[in-house]
C-alpha atoms as a PDB file:
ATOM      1  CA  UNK A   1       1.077   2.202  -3.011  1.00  0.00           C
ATOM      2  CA  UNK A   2      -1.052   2.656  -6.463  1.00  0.00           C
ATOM      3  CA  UNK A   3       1.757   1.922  -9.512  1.00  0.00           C
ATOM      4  CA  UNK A   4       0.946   2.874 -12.894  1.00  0.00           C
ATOM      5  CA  UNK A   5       1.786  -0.167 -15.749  1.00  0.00           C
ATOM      6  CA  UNK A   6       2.960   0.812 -19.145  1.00  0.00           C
ATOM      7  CA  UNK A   7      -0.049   1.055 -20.264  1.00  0.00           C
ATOM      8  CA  UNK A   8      -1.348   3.687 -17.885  1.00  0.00           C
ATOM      9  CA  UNK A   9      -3.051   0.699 -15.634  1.00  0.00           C
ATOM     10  CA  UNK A  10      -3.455   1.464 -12.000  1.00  0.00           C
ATOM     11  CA  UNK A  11      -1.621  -1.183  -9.748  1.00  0.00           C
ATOM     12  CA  UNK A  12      -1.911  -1.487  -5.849  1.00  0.00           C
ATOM     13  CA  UNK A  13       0.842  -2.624  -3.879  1.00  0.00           C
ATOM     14  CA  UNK A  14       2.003  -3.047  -0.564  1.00  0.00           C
ATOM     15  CA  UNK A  15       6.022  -1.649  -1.031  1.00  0.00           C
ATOM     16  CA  UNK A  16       6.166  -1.998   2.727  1.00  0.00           C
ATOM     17  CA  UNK A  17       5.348  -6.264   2.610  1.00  0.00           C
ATOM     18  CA  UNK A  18       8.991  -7.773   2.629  1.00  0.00           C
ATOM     19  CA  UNK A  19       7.241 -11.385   2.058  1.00  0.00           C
ATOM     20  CA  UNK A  20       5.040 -13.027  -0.175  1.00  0.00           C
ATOM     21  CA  UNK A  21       1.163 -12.808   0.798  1.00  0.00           C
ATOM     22  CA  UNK A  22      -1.330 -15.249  -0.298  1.00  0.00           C
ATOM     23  CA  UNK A  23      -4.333 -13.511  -1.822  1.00  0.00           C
ATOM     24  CA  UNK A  24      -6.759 -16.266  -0.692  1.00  0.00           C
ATOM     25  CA  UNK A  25      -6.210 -15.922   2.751  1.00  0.00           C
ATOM     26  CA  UNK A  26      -6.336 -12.960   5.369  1.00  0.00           C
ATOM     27  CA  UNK A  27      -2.632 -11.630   6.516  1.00  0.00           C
ATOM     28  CA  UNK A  28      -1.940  -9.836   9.076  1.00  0.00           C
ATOM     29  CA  UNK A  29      -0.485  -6.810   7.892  1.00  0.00           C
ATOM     30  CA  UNK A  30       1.130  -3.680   9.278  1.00  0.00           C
ATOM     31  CA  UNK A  31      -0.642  -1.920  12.467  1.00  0.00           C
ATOM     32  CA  UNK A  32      -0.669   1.920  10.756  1.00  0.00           C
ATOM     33  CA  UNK A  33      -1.932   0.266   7.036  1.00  0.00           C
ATOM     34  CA  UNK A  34      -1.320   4.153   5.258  1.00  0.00           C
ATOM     35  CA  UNK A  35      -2.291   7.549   5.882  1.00  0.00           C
ATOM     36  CA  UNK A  36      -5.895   8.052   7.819  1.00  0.00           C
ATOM     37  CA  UNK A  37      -7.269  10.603   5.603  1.00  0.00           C
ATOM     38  CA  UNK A  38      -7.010   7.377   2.737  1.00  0.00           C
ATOM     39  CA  UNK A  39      -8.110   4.845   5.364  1.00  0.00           C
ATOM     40  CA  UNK A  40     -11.019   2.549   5.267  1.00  0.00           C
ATOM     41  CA  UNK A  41     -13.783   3.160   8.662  1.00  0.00           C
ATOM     42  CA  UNK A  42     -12.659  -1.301   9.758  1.00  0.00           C
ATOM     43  CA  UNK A  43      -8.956  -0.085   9.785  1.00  0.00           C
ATOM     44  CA  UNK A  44      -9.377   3.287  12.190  1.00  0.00           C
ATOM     45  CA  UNK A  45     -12.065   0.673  14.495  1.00  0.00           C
ATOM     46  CA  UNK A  46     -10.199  -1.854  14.427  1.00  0.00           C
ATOM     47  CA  UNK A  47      -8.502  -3.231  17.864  1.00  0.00           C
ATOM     48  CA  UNK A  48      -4.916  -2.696  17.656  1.00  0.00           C
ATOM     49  CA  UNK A  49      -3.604  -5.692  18.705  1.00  0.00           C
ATOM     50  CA  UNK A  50      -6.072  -7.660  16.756  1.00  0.00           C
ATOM     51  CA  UNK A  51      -5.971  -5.870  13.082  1.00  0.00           C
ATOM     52  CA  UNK A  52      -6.136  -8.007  10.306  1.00  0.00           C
ATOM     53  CA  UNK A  53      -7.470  -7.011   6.845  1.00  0.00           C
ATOM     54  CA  UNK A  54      -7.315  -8.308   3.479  1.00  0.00           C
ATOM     55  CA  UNK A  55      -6.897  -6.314  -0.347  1.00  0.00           C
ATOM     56  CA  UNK A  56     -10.024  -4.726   0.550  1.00  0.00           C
ATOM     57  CA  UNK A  57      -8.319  -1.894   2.517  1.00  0.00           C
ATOM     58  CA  UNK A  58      -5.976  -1.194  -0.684  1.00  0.00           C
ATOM     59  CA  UNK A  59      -8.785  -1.541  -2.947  1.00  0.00           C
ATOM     60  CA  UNK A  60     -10.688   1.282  -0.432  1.00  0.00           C
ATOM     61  CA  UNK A  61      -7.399   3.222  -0.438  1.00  0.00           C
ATOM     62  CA  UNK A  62      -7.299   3.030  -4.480  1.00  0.00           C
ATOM     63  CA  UNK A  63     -10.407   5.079  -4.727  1.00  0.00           C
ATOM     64  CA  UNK A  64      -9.324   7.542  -2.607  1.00  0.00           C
ATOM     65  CA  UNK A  65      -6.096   8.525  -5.051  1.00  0.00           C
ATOM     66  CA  UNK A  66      -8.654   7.881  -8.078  1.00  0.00           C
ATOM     67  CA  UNK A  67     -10.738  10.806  -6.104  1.00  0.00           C
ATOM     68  CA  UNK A  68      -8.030  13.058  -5.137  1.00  0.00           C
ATOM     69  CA  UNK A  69      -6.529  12.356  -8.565  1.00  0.00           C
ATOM     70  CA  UNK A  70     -10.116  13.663 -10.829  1.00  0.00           C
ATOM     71  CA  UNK A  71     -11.203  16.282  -7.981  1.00  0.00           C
ATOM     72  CA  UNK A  72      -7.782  17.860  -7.924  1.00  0.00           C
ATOM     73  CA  UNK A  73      -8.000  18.084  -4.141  1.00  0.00           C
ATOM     74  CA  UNK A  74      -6.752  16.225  -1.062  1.00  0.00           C
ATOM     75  CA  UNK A  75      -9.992  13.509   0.316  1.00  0.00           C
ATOM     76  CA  UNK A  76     -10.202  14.527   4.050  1.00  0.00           C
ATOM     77  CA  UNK A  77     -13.395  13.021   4.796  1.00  0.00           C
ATOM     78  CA  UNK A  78     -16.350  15.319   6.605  1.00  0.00           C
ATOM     79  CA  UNK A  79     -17.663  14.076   9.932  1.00  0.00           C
ATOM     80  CA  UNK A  80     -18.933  10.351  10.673  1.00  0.00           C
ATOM     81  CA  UNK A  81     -21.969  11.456  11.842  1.00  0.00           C
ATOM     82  CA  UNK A  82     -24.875  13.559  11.117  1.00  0.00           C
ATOM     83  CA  UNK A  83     -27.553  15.257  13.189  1.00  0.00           C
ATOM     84  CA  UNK A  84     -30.969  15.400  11.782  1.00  0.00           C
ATOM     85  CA  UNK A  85     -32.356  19.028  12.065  1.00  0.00           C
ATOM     86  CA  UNK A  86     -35.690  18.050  12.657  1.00  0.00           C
ATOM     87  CA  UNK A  87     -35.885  14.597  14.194  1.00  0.00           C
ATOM     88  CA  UNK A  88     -32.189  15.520  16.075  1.00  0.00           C
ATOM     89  CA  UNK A  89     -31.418  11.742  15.499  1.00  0.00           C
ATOM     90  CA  UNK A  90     -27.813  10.941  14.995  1.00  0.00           C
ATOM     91  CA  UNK A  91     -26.966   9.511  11.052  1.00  0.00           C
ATOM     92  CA  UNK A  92     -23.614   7.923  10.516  1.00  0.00           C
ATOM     93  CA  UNK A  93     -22.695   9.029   6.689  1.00  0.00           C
ATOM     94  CA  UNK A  94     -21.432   6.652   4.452  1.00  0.00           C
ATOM     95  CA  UNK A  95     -17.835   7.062   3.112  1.00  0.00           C
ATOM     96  CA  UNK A  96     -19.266   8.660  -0.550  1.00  0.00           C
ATOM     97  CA  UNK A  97     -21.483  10.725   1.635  1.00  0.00           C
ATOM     98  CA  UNK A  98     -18.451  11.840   3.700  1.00  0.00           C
ATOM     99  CA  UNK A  99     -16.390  12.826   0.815  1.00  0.00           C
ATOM    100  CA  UNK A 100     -19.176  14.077  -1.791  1.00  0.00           C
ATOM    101  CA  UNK A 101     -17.841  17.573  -1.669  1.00  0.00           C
ATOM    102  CA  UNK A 102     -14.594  16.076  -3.870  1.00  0.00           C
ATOM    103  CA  UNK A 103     -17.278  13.900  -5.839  1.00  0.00           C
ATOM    104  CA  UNK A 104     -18.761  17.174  -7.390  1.00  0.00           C
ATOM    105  CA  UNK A 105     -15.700  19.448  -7.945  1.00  0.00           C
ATOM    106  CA  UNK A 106     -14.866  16.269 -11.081  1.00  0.00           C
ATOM    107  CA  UNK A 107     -15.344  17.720 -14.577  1.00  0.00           C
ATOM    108  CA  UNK A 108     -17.273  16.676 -16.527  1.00  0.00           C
ATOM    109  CA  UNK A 109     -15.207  15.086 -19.054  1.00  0.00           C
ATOM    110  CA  UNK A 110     -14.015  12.484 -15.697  1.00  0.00           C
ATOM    111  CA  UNK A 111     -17.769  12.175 -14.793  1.00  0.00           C
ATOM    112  CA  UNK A 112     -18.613  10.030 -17.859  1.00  0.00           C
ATOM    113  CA  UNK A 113     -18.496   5.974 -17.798  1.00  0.00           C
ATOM    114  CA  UNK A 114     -16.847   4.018 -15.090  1.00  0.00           C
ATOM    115  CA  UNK A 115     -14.816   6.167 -13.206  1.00  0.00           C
ATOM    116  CA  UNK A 116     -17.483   7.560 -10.692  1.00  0.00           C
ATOM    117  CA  UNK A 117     -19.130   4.212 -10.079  1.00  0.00           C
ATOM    118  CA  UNK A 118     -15.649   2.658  -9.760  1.00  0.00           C
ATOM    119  CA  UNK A 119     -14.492   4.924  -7.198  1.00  0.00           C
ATOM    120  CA  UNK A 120     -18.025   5.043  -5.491  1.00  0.00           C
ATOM    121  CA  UNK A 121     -17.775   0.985  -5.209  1.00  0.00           C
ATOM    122  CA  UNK A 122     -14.070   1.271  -3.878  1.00  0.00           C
ATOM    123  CA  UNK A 123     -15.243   3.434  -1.199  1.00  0.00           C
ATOM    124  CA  UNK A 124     -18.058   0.944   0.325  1.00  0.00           C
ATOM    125  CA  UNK A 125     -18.221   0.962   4.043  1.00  0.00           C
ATOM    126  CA  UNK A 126     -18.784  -2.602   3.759  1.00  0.00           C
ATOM    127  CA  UNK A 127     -15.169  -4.400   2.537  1.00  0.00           C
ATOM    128  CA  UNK A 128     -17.045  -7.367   0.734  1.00  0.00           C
ATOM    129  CA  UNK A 129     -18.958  -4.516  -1.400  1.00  0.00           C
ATOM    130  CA  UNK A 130     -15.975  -2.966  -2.526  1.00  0.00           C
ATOM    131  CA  UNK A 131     -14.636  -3.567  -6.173  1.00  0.00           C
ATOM    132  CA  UNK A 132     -12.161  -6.996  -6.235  1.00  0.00           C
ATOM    133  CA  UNK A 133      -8.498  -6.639  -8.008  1.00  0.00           C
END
């Protein structure tokens, strides 16, 4: 859940955690983590009975509301994959790359300072990449 503070400062929480979680350590968490079209690529491949990830999947989530939020649109990413027309190799697309049609319908106003970079960083495929809270 992303909470806004008094002062208009984003907040992510987990409403669904009915105990305290230690932010230094990994916790295992619920086994559907949110809704898939807001879902980081190591939660949908993860092994079901095995799932354990940290504040990097709400962080990754966070920049998919910021997105929605600027590009007035719902995120459904575009395909995983890519073909290359003229080598026919297979590309996987990385998670910006998969959702750059939002990217560009921001205005301009939105597209100035942090905000892009922010959301771009939340939205690493890589969950140590991704912008700490």
């Amino acid at each position: 859940s992303v909470l806004l503070s008094k002062w208009l400062e984003g907040k992510v929480g987990d409403l669904g955690t009915t105990r305290l979680v230690d932010p230094r350590r990994q916790s295992r968490m619920t086994k559907a983590p949110g809704t898939v079209d807001f879902m980081p690529p190591e939660a949908l491949a993860a092994d079901d009975d095995n799932v354990w990830y940290g504040r990097e999947l709400d962080v990754f989530s966070f920049g998919c509301v910021m997105l929605h939020t600027l590009s007035h649109e719902w995120p459904t990413p575009s395909v995983a994959v890519v073909t290359d027309p003229v080598t026919f190799e297979m590309k996987a697309q990385s998670e910006v790359e998969r959702r750059s049609s939002y990217f560009a319908k921001i205005d301009g106003r939105s597209r100035s300072g942090v905000l892009i970079p922010l959301i771009e960083s939340c939205l690493s495929n890589i969950p140590k990449n991704r912008t700490s809270i």
